[in-house]
C-alpha atoms as a PDB file:
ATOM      1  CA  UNK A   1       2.348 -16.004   3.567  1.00  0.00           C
ATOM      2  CA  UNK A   2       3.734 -12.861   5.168  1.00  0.00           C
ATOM      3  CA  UNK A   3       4.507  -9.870   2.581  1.00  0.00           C
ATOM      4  CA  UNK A   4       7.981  -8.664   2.513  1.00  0.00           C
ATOM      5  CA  UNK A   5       8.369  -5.469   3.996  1.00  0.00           C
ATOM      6  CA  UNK A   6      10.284  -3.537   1.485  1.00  0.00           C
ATOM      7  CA  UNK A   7      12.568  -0.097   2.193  1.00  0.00           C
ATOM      8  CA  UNK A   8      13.873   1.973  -0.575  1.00  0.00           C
ATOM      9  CA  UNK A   9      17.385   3.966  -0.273  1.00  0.00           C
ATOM     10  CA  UNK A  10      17.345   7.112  -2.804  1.00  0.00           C
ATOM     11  CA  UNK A  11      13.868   8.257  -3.182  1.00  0.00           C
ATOM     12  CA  UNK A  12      14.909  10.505  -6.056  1.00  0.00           C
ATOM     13  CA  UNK A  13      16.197   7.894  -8.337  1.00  0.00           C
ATOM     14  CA  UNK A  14      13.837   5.752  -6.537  1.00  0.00           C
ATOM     15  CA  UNK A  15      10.593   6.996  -7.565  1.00  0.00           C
ATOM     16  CA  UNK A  16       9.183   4.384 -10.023  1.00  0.00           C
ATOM     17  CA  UNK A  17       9.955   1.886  -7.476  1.00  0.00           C
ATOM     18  CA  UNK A  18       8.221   3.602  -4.759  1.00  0.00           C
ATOM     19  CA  UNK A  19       4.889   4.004  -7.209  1.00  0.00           C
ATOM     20  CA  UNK A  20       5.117   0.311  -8.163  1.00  0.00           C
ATOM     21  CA  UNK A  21       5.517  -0.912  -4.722  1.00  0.00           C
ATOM     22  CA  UNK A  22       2.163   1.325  -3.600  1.00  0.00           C
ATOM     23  CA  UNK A  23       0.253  -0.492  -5.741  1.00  0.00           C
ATOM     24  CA  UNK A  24       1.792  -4.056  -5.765  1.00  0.00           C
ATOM     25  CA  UNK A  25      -0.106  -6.226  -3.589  1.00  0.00           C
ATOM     26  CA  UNK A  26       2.894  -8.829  -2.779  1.00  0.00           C
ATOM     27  CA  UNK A  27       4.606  -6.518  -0.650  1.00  0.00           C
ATOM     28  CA  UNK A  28       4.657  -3.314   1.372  1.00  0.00           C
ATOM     29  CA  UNK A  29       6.454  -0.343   1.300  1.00  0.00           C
ATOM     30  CA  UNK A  30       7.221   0.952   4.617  1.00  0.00           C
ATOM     31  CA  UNK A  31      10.425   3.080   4.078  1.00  0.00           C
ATOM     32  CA  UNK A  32      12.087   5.794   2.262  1.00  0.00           C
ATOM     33  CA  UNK A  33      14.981   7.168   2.825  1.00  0.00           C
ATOM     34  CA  UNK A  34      17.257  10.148   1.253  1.00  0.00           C
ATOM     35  CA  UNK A  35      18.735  13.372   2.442  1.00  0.00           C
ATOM     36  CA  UNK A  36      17.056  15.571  -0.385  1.00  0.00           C
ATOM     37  CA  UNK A  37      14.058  16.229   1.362  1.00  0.00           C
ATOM     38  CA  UNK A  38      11.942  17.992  -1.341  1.00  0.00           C
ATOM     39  CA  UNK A  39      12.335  14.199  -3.122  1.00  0.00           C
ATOM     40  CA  UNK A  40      10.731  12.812   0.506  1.00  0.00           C
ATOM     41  CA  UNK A  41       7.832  15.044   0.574  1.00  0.00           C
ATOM     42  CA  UNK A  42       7.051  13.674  -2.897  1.00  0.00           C
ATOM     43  CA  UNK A  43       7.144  10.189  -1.616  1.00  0.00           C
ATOM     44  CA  UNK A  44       4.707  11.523   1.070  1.00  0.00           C
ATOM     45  CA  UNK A  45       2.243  12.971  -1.537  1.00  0.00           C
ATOM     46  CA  UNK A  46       2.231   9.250  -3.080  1.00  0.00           C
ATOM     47  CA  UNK A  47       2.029   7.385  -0.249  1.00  0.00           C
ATOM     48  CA  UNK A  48      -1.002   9.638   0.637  1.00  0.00           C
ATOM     49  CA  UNK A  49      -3.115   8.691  -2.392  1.00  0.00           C
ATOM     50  CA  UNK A  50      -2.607   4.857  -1.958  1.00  0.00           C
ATOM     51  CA  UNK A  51      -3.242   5.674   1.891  1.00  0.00           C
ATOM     52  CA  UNK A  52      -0.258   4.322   2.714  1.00  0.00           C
ATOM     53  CA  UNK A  53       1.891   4.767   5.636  1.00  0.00           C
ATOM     54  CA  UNK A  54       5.689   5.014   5.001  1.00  0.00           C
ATOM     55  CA  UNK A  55       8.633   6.178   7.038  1.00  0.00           C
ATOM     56  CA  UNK A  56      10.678   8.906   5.846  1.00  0.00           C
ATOM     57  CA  UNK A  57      14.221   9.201   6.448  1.00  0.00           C
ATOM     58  CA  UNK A  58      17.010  11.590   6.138  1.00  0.00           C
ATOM     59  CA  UNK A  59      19.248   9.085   8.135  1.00  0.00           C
ATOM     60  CA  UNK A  60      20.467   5.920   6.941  1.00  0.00           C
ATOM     61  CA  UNK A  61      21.432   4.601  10.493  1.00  0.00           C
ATOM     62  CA  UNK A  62      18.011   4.896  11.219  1.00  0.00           C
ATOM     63  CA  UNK A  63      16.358   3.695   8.398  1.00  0.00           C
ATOM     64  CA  UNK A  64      18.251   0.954   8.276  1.00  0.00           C
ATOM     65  CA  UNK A  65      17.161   0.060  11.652  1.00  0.00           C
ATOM     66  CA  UNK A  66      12.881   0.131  10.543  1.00  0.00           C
ATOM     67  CA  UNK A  67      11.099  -3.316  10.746  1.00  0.00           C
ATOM     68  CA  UNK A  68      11.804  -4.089   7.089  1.00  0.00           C
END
């Protein structure tokens, strides 16, 4: 079975959901997105200890668009 690829909107708010998705291994994070960009480059500092590679967005019409 195919793991859902998962996107979260709000990164700030969205935090424990981005940790928990990093480690769960049902699914895979792939996006983030939130104009506050000081609460992106924290999702990039997470993503980078679970060497994970996840989209960052500032835009929801193009986050919304990612293969998720």
């Amino acid at each position: 079975m195919k793991k859902p690829r998962v996107g979260v909107f709000g990164a700030f708010r969205g935090i424990s959901m981005i940790d928990m998705l990093l480690i769960y291994p049902e699914a895979e994070l792939v996006a983030v997105c939130d104009r506050h960009l000081p609460a992106l480059e924290k999702v990039r500092e997470h993503a980078k200890k679970y060497d994970a590679e996840v989209a960052l967005y500032e835009n929801f019409d193009d986050f919304i668009e990612h293969d998720m």
